[in-house]
C-alpha atoms as a PDB file:
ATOM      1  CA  UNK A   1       0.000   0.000   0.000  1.00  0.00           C
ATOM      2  CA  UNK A   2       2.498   2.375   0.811  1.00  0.00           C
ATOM      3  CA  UNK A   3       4.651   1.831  -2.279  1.00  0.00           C
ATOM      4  CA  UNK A   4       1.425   2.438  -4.263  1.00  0.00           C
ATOM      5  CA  UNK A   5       0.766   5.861  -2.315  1.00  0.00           C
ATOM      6  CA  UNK A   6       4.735   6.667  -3.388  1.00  0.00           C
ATOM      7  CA  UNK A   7       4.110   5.314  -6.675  1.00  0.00           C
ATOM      8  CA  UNK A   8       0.800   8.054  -7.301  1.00  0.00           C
ATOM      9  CA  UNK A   9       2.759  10.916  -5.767  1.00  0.00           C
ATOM     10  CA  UNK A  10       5.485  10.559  -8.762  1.00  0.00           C
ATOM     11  CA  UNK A  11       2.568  10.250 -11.009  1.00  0.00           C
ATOM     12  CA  UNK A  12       0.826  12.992  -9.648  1.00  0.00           C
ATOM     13  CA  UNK A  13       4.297  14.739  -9.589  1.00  0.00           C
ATOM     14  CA  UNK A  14       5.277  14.119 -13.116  1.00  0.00           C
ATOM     15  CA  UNK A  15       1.292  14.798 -14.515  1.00  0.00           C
ATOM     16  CA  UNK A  16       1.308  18.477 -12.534  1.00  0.00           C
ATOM     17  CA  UNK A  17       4.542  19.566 -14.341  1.00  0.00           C
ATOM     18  CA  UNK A  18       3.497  17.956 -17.758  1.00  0.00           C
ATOM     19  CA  UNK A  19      -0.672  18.932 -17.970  1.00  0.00           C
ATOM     20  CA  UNK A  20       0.134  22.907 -18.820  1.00  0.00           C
ATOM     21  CA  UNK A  21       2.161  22.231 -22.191  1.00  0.00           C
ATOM     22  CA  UNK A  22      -0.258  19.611 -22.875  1.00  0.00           C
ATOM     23  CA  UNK A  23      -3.243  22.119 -22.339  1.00  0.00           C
ATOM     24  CA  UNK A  24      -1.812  24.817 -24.044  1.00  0.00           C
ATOM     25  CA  UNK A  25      -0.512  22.492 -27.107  1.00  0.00           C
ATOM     26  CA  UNK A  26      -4.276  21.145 -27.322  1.00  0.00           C
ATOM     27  CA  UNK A  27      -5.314  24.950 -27.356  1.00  0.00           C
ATOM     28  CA  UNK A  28      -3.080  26.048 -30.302  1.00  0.00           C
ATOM     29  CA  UNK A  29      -4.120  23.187 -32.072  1.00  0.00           C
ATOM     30  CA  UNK A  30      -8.128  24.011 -31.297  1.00  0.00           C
ATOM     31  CA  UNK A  31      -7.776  27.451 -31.537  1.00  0.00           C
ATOM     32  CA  UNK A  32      -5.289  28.539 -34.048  1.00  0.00           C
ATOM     33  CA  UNK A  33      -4.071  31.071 -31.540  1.00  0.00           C
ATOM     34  CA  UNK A  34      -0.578  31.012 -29.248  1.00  0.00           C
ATOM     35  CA  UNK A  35      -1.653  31.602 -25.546  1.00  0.00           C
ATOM     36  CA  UNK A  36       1.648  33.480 -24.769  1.00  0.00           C
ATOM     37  CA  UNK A  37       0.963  33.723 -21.053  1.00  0.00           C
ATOM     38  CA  UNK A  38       0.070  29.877 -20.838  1.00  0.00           C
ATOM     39  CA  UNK A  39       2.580  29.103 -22.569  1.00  0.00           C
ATOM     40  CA  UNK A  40       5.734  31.036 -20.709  1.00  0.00           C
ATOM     41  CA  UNK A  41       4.133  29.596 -17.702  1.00  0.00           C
ATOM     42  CA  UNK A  42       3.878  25.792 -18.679  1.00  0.00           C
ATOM     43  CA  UNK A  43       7.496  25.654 -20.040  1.00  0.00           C
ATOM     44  CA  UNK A  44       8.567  27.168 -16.671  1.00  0.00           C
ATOM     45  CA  UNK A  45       6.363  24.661 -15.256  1.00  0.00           C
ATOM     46  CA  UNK A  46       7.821  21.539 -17.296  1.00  0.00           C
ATOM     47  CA  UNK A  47      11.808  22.695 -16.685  1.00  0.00           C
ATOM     48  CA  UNK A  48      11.112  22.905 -12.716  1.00  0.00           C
ATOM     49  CA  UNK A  49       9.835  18.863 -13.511  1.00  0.00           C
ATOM     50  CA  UNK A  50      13.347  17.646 -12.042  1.00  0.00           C
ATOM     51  CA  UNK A  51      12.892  19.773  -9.029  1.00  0.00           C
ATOM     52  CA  UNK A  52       9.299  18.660  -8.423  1.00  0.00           C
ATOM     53  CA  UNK A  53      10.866  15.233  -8.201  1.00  0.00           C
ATOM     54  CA  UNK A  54      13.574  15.940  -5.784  1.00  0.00           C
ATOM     55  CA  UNK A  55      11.092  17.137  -3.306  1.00  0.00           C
ATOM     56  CA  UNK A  56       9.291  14.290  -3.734  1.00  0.00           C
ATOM     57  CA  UNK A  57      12.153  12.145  -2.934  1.00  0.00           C
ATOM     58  CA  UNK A  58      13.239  13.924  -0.312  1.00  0.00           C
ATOM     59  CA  UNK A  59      10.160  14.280   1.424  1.00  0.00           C
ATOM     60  CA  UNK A  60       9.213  10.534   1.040  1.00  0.00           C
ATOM     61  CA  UNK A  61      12.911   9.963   2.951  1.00  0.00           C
ATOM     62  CA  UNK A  62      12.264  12.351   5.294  1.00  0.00           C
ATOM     63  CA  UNK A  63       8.680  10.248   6.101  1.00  0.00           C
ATOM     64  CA  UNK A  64      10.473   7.655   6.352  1.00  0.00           C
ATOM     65  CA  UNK A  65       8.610   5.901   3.572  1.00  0.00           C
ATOM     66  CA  UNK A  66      10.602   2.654   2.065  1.00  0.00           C
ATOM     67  CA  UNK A  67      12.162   3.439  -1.424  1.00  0.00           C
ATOM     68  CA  UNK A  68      11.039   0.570  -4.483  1.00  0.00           C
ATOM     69  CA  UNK A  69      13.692  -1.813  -4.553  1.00  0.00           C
ATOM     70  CA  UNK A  70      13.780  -3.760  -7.659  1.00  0.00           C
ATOM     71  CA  UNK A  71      15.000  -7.537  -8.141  1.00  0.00           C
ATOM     72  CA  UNK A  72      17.498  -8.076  -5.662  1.00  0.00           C
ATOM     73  CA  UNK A  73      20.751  -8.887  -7.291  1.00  0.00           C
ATOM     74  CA  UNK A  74      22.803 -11.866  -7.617  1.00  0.00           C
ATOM     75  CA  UNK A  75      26.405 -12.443  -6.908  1.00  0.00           C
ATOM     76  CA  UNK A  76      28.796 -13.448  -9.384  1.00  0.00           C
ATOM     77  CA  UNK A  77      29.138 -17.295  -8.163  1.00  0.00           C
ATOM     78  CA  UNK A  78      24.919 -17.148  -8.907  1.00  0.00           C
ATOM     79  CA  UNK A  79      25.786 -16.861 -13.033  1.00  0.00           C
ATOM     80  CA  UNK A  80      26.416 -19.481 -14.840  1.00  0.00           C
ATOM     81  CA  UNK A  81      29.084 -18.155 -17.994  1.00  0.00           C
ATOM     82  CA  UNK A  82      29.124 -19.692 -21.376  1.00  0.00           C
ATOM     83  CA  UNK A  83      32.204 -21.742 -20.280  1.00  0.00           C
ATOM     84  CA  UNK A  84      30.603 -23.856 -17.975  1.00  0.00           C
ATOM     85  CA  UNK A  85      28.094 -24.610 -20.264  1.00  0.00           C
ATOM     86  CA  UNK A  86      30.132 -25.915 -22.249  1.00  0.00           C
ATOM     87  CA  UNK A  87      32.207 -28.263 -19.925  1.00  0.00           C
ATOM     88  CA  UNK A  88      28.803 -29.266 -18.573  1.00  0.00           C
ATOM     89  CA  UNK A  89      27.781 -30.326 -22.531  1.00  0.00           C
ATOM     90  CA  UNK A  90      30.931 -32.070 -22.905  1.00  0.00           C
ATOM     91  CA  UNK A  91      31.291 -34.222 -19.684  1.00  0.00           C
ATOM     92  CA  UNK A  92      27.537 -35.026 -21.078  1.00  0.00           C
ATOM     93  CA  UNK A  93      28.377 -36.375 -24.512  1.00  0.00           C
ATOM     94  CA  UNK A  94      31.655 -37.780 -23.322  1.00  0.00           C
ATOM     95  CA  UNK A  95      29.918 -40.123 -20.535  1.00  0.00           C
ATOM     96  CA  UNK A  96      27.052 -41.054 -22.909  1.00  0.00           C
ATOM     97  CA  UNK A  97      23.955 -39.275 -21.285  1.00  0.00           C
ATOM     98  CA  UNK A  98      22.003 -36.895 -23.301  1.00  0.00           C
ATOM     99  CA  UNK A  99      22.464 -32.880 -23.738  1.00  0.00           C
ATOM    100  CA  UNK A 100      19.289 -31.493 -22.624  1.00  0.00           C
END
């Protein structure tokens, strides 16, 4: 639950920087007409976007809410390389058994 409430907030975040230039690129297209004033303010809107999303971040740390980990990451003894599947195919067909 609480990764999905941190999840909308960069959603909400990210649509509340981007809706002005979309409003005000649906208007010039309806319209005909450049909304100067909408349109200084939505590009000063849209090129604050990275500093919407710091505070964000920062506030969500300072809550205390967990980050989104992704998939946790192996170590290298974990991989198998191309080499060992090859000795493995070998010691196959060399005692007889079948290469699967």
């Amino acid at each position: 639950r609480r990764i999905a409430i941190q999840m909308s907030l960069y959603l909400f975040s990210f649509w509340f920087t981007f809706t002005p230039t979309l409003i005000a690129f649906v208007g010039q297209i309806l319209t005909g007409d450049l909304f100067y004033d909408l349109q200084i303010f939505a590009n000063c809107v849209f090129a604050l976007q990275g500093f919407v999303m710091a505070i964000v971040y920062f506030g969500l740390q300072r809550l205390g809410t967990p980050k989104v980990e992704g998939v946790p990451t192996c170590s290298r003894d974990d991989y198998i390389t191309v080499s060992d599947i090859r000795a493995n195919a070998k010691k196959k067909t060399e005692s007889g058994s079948e290469v699967d």
